[in-house]
C-alpha atoms as a PDB file:
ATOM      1  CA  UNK A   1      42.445 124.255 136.088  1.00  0.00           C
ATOM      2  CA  UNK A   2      45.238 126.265 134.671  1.00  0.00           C
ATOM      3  CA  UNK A   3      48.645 125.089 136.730  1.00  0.00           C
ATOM      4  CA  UNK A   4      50.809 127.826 135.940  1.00  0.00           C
ATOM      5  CA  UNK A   5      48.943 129.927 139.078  1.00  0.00           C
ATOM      6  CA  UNK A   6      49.638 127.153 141.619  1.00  0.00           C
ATOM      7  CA  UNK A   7      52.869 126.208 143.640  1.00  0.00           C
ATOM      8  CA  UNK A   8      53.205 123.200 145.634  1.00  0.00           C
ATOM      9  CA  UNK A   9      54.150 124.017 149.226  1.00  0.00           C
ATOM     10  CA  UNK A  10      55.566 120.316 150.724  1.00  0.00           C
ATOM     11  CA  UNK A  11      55.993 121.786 154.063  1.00  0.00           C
ATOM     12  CA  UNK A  12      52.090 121.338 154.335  1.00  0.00           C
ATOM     13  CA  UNK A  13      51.323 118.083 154.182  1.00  0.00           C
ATOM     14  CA  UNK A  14      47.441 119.116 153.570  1.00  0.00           C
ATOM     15  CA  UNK A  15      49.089 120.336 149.912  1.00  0.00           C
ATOM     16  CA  UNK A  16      51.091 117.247 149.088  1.00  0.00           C
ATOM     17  CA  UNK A  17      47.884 114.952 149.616  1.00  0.00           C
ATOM     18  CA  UNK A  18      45.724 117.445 147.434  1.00  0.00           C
ATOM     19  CA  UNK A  19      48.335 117.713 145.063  1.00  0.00           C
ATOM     20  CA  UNK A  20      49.291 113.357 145.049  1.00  0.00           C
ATOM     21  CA  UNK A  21      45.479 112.889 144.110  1.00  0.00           C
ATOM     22  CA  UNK A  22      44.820 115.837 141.721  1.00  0.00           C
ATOM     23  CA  UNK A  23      47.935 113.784 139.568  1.00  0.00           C
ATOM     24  CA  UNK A  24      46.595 110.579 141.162  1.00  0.00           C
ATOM     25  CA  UNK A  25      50.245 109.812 141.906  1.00  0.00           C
ATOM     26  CA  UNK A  26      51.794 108.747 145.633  1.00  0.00           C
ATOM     27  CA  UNK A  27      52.978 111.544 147.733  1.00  0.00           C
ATOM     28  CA  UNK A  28      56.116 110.337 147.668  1.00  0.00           C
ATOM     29  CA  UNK A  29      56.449 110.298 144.078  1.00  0.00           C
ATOM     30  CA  UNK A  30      55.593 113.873 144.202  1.00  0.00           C
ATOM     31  CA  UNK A  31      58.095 114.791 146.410  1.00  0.00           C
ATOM     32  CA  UNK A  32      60.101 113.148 143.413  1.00  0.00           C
ATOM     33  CA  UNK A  33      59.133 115.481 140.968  1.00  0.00           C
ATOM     34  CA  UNK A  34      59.106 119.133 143.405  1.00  0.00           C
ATOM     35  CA  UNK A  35      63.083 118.026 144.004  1.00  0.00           C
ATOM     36  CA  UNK A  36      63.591 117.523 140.262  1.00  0.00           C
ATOM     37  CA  UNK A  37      61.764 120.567 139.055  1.00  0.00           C
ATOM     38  CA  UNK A  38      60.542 122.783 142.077  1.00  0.00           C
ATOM     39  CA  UNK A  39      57.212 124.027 143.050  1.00  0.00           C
ATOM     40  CA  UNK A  40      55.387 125.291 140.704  1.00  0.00           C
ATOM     41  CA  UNK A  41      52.359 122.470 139.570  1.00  0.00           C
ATOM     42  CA  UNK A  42      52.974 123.560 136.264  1.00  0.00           C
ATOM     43  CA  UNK A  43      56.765 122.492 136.074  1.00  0.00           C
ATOM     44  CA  UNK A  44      55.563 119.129 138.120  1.00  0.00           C
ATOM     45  CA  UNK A  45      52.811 118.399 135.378  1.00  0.00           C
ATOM     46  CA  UNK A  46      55.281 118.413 132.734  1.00  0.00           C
ATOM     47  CA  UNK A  47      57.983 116.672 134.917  1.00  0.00           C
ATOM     48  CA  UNK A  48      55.283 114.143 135.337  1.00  0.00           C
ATOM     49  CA  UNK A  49      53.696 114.048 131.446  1.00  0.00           C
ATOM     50  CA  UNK A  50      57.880 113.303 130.802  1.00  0.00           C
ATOM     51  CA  UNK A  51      57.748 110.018 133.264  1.00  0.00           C
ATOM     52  CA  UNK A  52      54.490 109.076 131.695  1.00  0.00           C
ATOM     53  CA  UNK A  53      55.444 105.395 131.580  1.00  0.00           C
ATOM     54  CA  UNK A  54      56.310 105.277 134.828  1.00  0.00           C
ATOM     55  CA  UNK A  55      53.800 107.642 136.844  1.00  0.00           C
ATOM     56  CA  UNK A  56      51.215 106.377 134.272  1.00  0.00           C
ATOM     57  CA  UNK A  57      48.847 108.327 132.317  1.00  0.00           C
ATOM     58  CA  UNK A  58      46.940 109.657 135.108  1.00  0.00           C
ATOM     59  CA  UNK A  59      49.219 112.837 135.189  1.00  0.00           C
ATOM     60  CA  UNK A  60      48.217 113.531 131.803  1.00  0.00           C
ATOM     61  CA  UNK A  61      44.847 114.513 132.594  1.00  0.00           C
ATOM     62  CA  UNK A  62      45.706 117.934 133.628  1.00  0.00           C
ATOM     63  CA  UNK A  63      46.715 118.787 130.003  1.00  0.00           C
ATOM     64  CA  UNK A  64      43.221 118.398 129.095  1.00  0.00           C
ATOM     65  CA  UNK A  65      41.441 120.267 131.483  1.00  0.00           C
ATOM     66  CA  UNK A  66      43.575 123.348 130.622  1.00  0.00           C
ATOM     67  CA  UNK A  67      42.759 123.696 127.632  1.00  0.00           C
END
C-alpha cells in the first residue's frame, strides 16, 4: 500500500486501531509518532523505521509492500 496517500486522523479512534495494527505497534505508541511527525502514514512509517529498535521491526514491513 503506498503511504504517502493516507493521513492518520486520531480524533477517530476507528483510525488509530487500524493504523496501531497495520504497524503492529500500540495505539499509544502511535499517538507517539503523529505528535513527533504529524499525520501523514508516510511521515509515521519513517518516524517508526527510525525507532526500529524500540517499536521493533514490525513497522518495517510497510517498506516492502510499497515497493
Amino acid at each position: 500500500m503506498r503511504l504517502d496517500n493516507f493521513a492518520i486522523d486520531p480524533s477517530k479512534p476507528a483510525h488509530l486501531e487500524w493504523w496501531a495494527e497495520y504497524f503492529e505497534i500500540s495505539e499509544r505508541d502511535l499517538l507517539t509518532a503523529i505528535d513527533a511527525v504529524g499525520v501523514q502514514a508516510l511521515d509515521v512509517q519513517c518516524y517508526l523505521q527510525l525507532a526500529a529498535p524500540q517499536y521493533g521491526a514490525s513497522a518495517i514491513k510497510g517498506e516492502e509492500e510499497q515497493r
